[in-house]
N, C-alpha and C. Protein backbone atom coordinates (compact mmCIF):
# COMPACT_ATOMS: atom_id res chain seq x y z
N UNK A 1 34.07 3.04 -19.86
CA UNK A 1 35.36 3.68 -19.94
C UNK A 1 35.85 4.01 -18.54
N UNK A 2 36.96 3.67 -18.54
CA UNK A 2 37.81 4.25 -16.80
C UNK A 2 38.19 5.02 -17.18
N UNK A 3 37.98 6.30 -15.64
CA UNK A 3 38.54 7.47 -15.53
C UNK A 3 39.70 7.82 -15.17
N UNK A 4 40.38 8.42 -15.09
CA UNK A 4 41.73 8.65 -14.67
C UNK A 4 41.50 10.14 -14.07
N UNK A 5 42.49 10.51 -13.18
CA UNK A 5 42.75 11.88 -12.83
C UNK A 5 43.40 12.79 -13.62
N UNK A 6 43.29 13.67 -13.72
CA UNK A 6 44.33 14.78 -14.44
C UNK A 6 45.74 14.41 -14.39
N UNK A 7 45.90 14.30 -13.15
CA UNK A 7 47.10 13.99 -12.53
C UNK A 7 47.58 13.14 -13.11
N UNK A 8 46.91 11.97 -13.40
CA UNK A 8 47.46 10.93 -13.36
C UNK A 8 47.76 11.00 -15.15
N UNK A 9 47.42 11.61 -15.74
CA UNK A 9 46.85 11.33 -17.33
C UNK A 9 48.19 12.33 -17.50
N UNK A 10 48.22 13.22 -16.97
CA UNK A 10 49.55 14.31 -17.06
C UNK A 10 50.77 14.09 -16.80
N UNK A 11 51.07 13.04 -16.06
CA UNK A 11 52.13 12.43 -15.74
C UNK A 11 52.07 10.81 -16.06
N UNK A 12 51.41 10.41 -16.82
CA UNK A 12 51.60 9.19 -17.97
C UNK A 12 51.05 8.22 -16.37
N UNK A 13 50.62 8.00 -15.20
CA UNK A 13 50.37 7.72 -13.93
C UNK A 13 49.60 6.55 -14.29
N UNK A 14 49.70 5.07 -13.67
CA UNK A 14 48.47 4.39 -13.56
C UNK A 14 47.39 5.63 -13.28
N UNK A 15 46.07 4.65 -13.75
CA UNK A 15 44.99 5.68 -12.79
C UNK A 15 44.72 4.68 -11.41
N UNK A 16 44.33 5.55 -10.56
CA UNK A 16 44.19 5.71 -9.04
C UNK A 16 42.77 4.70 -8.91
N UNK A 17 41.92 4.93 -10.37
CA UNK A 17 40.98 3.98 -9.69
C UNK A 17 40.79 2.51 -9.84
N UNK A 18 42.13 2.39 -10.57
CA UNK A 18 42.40 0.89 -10.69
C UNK A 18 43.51 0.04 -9.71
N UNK A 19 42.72 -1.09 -9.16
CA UNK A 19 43.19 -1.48 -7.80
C UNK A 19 44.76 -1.86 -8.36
N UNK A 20 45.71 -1.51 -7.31
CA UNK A 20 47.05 -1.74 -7.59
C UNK A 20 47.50 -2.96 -6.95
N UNK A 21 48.26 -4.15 -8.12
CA UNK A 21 48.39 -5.67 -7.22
C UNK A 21 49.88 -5.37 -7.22
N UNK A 22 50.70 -5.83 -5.78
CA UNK A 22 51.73 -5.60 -5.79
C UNK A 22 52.48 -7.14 -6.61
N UNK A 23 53.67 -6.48 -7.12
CA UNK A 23 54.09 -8.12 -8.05
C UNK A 23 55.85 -8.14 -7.11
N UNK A 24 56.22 -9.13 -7.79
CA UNK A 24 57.79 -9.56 -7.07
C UNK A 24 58.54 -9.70 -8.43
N UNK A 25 59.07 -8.67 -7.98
CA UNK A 25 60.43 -8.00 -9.17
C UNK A 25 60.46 -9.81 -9.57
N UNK A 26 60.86 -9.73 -11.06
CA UNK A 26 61.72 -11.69 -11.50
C UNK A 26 63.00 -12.12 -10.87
N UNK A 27 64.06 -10.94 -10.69
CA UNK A 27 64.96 -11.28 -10.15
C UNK A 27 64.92 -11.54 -8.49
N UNK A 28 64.02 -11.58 -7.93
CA UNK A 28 63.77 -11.21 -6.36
C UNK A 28 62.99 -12.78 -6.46
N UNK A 29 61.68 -13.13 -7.66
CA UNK A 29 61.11 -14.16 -7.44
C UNK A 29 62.13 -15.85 -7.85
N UNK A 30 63.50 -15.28 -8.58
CA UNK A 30 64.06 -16.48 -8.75
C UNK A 30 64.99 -16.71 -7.96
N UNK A 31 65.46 -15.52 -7.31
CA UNK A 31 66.31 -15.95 -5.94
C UNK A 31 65.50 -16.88 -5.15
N UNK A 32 63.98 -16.26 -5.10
CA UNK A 32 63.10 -17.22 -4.02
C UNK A 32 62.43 -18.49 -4.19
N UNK A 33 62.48 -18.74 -5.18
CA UNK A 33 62.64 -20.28 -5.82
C UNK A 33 63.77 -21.33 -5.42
N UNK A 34 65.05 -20.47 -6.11
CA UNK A 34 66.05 -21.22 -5.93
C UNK A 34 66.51 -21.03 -4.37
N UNK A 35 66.23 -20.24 -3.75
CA UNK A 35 65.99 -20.39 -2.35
C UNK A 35 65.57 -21.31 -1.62
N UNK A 36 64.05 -21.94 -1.77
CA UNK A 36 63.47 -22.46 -1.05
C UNK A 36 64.15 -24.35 -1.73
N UNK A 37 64.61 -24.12 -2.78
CA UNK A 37 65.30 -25.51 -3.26
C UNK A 37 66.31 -25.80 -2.77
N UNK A 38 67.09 -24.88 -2.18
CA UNK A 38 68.51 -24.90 -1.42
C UNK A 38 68.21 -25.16 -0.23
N UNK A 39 67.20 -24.80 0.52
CA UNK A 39 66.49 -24.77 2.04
C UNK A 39 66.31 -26.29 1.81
N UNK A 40 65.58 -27.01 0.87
CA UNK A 40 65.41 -27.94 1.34
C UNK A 40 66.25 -29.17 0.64
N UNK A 41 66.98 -29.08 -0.24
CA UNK A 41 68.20 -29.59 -0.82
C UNK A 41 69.15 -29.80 0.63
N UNK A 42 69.32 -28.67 1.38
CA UNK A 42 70.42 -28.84 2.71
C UNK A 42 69.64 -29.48 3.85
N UNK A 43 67.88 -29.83 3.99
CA UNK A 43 67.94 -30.35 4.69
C UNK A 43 67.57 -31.75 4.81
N UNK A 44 68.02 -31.95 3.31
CA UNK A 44 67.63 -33.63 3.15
C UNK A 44 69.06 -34.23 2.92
N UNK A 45 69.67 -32.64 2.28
CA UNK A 45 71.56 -33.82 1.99
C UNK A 45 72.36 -33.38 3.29
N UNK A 46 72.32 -31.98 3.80
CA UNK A 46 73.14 -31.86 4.61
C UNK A 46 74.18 -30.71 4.49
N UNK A 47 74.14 -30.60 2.89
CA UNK A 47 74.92 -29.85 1.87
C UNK A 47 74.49 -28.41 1.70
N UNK A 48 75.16 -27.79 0.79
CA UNK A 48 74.65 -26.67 0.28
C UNK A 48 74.65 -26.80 -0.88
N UNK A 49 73.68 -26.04 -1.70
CA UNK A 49 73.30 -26.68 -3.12
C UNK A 49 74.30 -25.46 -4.29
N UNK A 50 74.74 -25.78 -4.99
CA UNK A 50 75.31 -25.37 -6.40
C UNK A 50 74.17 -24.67 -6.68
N UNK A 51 74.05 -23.94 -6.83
CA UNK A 51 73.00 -22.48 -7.04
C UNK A 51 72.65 -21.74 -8.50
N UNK A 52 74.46 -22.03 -9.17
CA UNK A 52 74.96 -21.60 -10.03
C UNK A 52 74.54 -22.09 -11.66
N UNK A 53 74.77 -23.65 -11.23
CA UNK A 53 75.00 -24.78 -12.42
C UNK A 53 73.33 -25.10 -12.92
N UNK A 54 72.60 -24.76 -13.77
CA UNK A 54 71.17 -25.40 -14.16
C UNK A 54 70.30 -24.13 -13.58
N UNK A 55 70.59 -23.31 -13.15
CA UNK A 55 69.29 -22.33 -12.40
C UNK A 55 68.65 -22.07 -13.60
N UNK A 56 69.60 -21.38 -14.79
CA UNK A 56 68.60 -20.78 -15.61
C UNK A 56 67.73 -21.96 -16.25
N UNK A 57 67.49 -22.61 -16.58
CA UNK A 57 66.93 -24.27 -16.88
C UNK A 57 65.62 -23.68 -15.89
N UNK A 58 66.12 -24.21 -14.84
CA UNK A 58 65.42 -23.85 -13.50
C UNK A 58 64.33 -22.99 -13.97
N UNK A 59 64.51 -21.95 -14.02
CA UNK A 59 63.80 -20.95 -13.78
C UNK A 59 62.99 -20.69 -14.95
N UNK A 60 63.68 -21.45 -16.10
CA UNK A 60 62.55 -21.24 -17.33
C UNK A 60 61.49 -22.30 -17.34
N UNK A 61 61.84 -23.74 -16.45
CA UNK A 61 60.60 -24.49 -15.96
C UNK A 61 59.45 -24.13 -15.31
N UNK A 62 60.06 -23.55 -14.14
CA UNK A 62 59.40 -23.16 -13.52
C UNK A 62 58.32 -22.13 -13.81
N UNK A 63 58.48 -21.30 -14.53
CA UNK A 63 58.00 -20.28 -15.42
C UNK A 63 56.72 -21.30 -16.54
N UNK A 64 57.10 -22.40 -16.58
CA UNK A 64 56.51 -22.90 -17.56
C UNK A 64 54.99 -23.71 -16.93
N UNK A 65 55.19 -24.72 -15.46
CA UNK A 65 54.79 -25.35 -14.75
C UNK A 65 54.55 -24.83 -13.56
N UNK A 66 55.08 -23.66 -13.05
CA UNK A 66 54.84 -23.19 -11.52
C UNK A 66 55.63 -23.73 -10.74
N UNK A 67 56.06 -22.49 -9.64
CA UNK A 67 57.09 -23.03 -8.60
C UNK A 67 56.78 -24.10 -7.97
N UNK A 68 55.04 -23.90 -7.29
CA UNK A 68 54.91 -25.17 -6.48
C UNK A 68 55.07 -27.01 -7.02
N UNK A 69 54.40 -26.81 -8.63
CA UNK A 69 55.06 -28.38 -8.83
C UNK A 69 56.51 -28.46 -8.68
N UNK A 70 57.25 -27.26 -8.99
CA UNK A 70 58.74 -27.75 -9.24
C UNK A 70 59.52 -28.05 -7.59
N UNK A 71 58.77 -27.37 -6.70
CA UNK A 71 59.06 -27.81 -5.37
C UNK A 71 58.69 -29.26 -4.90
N UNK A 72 57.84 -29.87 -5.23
CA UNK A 72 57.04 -30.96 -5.12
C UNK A 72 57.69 -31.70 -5.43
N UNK A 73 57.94 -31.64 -7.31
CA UNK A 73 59.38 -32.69 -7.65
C UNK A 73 60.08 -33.01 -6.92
N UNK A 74 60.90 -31.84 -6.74
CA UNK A 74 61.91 -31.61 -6.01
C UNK A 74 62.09 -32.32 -4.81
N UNK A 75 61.33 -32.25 -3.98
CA UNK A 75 61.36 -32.90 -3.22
C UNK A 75 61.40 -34.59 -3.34
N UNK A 76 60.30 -34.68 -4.52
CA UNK A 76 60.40 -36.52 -4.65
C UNK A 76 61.65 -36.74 -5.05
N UNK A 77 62.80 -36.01 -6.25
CA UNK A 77 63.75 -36.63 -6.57
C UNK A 77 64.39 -36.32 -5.65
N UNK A 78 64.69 -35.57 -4.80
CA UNK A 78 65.88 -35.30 -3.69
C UNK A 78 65.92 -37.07 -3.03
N UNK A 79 64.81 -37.65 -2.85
CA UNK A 79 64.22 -38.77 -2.06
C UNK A 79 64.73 -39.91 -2.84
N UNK A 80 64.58 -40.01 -4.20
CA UNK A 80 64.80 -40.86 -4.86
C UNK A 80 66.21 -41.61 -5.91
N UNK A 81 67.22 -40.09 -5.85
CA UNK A 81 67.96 -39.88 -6.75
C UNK A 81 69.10 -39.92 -5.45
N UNK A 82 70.51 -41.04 -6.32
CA UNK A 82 71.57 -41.08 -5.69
C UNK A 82 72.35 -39.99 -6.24
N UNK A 83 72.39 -38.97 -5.11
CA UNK A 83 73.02 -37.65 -5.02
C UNK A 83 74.85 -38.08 -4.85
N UNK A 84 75.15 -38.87 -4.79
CA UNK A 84 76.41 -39.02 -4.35
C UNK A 84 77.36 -38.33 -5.64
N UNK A 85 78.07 -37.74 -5.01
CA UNK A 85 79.56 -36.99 -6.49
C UNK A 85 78.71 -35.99 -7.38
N UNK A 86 77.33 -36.03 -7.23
CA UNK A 86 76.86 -35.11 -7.88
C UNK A 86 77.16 -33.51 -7.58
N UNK A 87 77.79 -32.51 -8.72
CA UNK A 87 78.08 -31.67 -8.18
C UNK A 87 77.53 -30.35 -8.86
N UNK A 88 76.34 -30.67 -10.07
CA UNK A 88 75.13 -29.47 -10.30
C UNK A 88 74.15 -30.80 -10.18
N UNK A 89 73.74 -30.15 -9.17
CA UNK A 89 72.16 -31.21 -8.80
C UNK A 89 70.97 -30.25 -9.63
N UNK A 90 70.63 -29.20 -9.75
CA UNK A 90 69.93 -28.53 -10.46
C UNK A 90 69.76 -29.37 -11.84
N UNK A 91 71.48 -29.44 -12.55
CA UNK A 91 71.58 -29.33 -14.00
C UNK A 91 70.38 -30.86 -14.05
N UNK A 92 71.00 -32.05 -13.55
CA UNK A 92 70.38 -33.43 -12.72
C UNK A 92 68.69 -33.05 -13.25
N UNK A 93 68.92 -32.56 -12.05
CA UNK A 93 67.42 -32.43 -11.40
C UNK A 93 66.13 -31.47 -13.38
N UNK A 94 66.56 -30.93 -13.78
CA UNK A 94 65.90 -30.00 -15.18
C UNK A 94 65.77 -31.62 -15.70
N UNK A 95 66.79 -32.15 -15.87
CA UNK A 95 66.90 -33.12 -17.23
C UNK A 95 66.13 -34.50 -16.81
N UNK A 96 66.08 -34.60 -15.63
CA UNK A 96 65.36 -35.80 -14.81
C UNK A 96 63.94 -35.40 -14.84
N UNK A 97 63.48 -34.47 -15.16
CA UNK A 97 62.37 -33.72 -14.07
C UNK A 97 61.09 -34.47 -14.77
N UNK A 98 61.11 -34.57 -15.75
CA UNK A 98 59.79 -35.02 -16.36
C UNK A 98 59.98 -36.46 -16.12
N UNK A 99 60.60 -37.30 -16.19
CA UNK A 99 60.79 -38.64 -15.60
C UNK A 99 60.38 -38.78 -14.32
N UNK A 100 60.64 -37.98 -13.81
CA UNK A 100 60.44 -37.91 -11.92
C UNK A 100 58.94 -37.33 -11.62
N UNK A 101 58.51 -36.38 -12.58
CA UNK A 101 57.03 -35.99 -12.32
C UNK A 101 56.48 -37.02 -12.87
N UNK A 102 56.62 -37.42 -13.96
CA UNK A 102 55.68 -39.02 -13.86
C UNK A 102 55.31 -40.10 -13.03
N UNK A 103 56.78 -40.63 -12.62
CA UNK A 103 56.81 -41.20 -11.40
C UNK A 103 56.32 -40.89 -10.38
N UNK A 104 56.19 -39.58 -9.83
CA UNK A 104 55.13 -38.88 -8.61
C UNK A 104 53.87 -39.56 -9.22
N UNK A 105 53.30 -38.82 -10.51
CA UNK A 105 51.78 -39.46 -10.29
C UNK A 105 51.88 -41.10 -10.36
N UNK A 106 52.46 -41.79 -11.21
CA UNK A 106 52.20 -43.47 -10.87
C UNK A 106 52.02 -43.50 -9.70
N UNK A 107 53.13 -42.69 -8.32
CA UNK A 107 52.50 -43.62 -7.13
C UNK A 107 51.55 -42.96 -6.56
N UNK A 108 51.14 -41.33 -6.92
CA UNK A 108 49.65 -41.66 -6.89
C UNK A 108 48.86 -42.09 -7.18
N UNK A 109 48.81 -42.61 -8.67
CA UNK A 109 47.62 -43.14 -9.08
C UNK A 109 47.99 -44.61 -8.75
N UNK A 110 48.74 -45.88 -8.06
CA UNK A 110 49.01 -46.58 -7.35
C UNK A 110 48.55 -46.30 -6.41
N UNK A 111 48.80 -45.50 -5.43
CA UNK A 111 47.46 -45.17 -4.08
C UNK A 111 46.24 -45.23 -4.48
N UNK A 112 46.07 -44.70 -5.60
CA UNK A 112 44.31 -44.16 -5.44
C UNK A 112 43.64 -45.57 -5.60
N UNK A 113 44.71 -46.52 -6.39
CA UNK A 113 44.26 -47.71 -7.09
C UNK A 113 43.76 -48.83 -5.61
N UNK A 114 45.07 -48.75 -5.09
CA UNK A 114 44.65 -49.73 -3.64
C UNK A 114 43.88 -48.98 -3.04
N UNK A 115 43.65 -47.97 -2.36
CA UNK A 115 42.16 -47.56 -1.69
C UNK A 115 41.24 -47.67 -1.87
N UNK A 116 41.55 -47.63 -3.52
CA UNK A 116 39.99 -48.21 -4.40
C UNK A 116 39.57 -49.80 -3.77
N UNK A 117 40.72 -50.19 -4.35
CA UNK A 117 40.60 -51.58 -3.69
C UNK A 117 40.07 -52.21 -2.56
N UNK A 118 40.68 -51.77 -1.46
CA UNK A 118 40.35 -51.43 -0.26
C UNK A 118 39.02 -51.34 0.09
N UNK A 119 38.81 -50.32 -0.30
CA UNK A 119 37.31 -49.63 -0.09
C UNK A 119 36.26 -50.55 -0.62
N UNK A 120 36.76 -51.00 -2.14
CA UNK A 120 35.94 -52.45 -3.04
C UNK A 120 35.73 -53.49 -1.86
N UNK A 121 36.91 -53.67 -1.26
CA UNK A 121 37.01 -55.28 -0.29
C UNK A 121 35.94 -55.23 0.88
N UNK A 122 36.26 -54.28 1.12
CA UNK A 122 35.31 -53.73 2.62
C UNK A 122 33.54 -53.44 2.59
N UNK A 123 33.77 -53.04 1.35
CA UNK A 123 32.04 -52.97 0.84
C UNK A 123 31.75 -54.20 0.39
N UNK A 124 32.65 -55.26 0.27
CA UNK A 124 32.03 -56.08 -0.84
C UNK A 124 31.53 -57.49 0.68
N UNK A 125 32.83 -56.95 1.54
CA UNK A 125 32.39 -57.58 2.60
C UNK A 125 31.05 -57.36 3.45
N UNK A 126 30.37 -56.22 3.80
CA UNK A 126 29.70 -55.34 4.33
C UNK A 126 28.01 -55.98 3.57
N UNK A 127 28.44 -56.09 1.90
CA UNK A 127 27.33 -56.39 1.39
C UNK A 127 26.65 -57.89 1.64
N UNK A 128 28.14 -58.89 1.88
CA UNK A 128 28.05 -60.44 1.80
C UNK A 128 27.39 -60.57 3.02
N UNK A 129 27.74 -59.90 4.39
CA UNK A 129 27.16 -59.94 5.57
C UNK A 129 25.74 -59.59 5.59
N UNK A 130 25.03 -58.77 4.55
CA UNK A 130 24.08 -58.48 4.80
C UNK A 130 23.22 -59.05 3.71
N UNK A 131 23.48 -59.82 3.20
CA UNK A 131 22.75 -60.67 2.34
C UNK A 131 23.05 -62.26 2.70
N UNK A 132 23.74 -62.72 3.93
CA UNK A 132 24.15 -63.49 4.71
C UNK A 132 22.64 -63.14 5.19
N UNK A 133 22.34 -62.00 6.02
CA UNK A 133 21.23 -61.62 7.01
C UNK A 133 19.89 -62.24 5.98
N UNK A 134 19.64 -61.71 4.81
CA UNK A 134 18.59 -61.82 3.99
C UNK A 134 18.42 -63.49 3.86
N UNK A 135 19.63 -63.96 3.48
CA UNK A 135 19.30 -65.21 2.85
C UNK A 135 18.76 -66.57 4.32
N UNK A 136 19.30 -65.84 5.67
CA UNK A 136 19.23 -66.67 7.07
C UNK A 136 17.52 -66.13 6.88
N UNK A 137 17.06 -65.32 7.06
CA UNK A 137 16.02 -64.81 7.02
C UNK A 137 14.96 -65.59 6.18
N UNK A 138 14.71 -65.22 5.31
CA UNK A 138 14.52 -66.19 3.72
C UNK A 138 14.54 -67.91 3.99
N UNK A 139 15.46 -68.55 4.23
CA UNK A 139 15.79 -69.84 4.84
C UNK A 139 14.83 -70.08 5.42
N UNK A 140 14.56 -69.57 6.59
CA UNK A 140 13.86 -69.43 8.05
C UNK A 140 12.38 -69.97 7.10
N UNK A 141 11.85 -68.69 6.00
CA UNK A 141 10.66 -68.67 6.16
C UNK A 141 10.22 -70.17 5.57
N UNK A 142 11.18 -70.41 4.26
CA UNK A 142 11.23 -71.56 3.28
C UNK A 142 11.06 -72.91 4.41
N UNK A 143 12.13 -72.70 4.91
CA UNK A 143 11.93 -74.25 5.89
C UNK A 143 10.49 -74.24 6.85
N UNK A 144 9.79 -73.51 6.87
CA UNK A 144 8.71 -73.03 7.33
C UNK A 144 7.07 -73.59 6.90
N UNK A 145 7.80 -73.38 5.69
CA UNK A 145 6.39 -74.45 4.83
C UNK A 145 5.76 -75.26 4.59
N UNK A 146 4.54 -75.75 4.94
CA UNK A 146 4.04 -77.01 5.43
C UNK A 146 3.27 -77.83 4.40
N UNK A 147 3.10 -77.43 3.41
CA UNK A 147 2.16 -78.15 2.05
C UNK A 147 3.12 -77.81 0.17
N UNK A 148 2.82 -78.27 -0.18
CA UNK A 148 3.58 -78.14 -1.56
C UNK A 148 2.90 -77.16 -2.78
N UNK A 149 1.40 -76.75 -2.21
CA UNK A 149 0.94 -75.53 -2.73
C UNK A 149 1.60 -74.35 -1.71
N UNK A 150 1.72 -74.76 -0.51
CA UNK A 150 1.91 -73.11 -0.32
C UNK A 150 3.83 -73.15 -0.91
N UNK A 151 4.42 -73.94 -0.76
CA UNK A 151 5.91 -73.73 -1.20
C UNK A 151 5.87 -73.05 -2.19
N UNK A 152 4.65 -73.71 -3.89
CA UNK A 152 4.55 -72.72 -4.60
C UNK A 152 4.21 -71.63 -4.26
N UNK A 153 3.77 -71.32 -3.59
CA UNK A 153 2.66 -69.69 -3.29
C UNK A 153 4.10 -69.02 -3.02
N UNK A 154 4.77 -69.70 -1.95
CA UNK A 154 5.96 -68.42 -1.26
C UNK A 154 7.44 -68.26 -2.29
N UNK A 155 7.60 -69.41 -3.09
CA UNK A 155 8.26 -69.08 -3.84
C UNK A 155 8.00 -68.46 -5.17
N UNK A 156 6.88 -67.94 -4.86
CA UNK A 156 6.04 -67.20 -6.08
C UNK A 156 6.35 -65.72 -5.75
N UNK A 157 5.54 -65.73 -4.22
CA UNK A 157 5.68 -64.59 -3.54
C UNK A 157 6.98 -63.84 -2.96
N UNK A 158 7.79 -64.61 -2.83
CA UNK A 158 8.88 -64.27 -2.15
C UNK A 158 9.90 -65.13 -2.39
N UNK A 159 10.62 -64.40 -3.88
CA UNK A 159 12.04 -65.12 -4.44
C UNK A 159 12.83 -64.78 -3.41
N UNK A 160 13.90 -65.79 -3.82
CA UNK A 160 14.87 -65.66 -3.16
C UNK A 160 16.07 -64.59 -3.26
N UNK A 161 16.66 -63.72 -2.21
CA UNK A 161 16.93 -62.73 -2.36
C UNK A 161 18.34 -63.16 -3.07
N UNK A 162 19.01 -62.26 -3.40
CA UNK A 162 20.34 -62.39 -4.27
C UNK A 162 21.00 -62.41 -3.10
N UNK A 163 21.92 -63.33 -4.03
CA UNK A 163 23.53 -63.96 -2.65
C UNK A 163 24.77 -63.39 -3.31
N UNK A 164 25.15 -62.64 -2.40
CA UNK A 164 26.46 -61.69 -2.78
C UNK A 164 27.37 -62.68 -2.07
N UNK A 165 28.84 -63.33 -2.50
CA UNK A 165 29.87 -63.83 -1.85
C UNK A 165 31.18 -63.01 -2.38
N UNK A 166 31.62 -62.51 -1.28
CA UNK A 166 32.64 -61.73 -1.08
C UNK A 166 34.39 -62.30 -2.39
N UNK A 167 34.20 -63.38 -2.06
CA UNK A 167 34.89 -64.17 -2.32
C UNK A 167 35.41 -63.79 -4.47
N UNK A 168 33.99 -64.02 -4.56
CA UNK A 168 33.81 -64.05 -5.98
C UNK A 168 33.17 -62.29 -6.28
N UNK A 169 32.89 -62.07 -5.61
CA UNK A 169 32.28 -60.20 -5.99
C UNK A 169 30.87 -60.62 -6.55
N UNK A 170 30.27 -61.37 -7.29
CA UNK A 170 29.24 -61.40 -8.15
C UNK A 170 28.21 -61.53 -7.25
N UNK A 171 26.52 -61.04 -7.37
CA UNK A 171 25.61 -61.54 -7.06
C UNK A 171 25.18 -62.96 -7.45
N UNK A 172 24.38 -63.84 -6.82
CA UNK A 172 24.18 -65.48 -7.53
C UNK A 172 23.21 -66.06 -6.79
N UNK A 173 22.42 -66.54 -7.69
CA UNK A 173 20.92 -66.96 -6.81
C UNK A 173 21.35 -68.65 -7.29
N UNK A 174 22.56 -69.13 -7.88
CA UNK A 174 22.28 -70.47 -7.81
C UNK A 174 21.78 -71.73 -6.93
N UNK A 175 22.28 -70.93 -5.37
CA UNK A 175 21.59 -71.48 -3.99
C UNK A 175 20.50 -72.09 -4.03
N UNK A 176 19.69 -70.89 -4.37
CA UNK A 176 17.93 -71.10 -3.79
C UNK A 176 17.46 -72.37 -5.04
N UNK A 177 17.94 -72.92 -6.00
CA UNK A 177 17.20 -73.70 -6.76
C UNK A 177 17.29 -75.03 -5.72
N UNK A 178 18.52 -75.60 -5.23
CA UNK A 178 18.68 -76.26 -4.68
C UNK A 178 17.96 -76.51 -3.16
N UNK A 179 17.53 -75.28 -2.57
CA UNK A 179 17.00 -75.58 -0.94
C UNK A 179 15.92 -75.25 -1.55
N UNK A 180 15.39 -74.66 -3.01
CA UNK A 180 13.75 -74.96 -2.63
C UNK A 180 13.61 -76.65 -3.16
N UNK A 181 14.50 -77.31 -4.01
CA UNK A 181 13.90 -78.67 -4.53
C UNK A 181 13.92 -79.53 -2.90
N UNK A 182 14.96 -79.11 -2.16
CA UNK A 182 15.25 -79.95 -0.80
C UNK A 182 14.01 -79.68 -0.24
N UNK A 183 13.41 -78.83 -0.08
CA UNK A 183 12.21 -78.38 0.85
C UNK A 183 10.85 -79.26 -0.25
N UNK A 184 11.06 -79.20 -1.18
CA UNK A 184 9.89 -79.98 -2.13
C UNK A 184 10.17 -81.15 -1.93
N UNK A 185 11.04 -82.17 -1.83
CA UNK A 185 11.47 -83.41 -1.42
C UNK A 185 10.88 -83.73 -0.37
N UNK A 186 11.41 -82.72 0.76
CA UNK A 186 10.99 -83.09 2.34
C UNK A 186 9.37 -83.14 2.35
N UNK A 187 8.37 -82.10 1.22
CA UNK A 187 7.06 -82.47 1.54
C UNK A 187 6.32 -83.13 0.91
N UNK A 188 7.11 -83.88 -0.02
CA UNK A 188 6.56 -85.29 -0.81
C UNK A 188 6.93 -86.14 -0.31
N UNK A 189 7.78 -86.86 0.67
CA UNK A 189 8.17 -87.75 0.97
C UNK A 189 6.71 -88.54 2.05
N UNK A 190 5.98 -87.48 2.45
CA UNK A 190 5.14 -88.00 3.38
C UNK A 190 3.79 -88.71 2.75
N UNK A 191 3.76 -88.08 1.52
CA UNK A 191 2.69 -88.66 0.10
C UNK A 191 3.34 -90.09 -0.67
N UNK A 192 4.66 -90.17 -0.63
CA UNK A 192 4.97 -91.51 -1.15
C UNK A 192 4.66 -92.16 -0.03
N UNK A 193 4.94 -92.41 1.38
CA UNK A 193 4.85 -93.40 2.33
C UNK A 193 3.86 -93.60 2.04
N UNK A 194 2.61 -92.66 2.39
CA UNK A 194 1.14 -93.13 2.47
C UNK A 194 0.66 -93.90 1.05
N UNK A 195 1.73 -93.43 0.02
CA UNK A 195 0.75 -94.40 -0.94
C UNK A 195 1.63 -95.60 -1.20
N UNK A 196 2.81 -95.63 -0.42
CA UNK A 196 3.38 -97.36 -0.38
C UNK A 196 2.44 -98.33 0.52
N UNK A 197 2.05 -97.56 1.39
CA UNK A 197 1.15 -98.23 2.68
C UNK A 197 -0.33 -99.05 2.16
N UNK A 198 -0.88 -97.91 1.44
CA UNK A 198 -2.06 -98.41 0.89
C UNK A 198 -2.33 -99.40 0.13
């Protein structure tokens, strides 16, 4: 239970030990709304804004969504919307507004989409280079091999690493079937001569 003072209980008083938040009268907070829309209404048209025509609209949005999205809008349709002969941009601006806040997020979520992208391309590049490294590596050891048991042994021991191509996004080991049969070719060829010879 909170206490109150005498004082305070005797004269109907908040009590004293409850922290006091200062608030902004409604009429003081919708001047300052439609304030800061006029501030920047004049410094994108040049104009002074009709103050009059759509406020109350205005102000029951805002009430609904918060000043700061309705500034935000605001700002995108000021950007987007041919203001010309318009003479309640407010009234405009209420009846547009949900059309125009949509449109804000598409071209965010259009940004987020190409960065994604972006970011996809650059990694996908990053990965191809380094499985470029693996597969030069790998190569190296394969062409390396001097008998047709050990080819089995190392391609036993040491598959071939996955081939990322940028190109296509996918991992793909279809490569390695082909340079290990080439490398099995190259070390039979020296067993057919000798037994054409004989």
């Amino acid at each position: 239970m909170i206490s109150q003072s005498p004082t305070a209980i005797g004269h109907d008083l908040p009590s004293s030990d409850l922290p006091s938040k200062p608030t902004t009268p409604p009429a003081i907070a919708n001047t300052i709304v439609v304030g800061r829309l006029a501030t920047v209404f004049a410094k994108n048209t040049g104009n002074r804004l009709n103050r009059k025509a759509g406020s109350e609209k205005l102000l029951a949005l805002a009430e609904l969504i918060g000043t700061e999205q309705i500034e935000a809008v605001w700002e995108s349709w000021l950007k987007t919307r041919n203001l010309e002969g318009m003479e309640c941009p407010l009234v405009h601006f209420v009846n547009e507004f949900a059309e125009t806040e949509a449109l804000m997020q598409k071209v965010v979520e259009d940004a987020r989409v190409e960065a994604d992208c972006k970011a996809a391309i650059s990694d996908n590049a990053r990965r191809a280079k380094q499985s470029e490294i693996l597969k030069t590596d790998w190569m190296v050891k394969l062409n390396a091999v001097e008998s047709l048991a050990e080819l089995e042994r190392f391609v036993e021991s040491s598959p071939a690493p996955l081939w990322f191509t940028a190109d296509s996004g996918h991992f793909s080991l279809v490569y390695a079937k082909d340079e290990i049969d080439a490398v099995r070719q190259r070390l039979e060829k020296p067993t057919l001569i000798a037994s054409a010879e004989i």
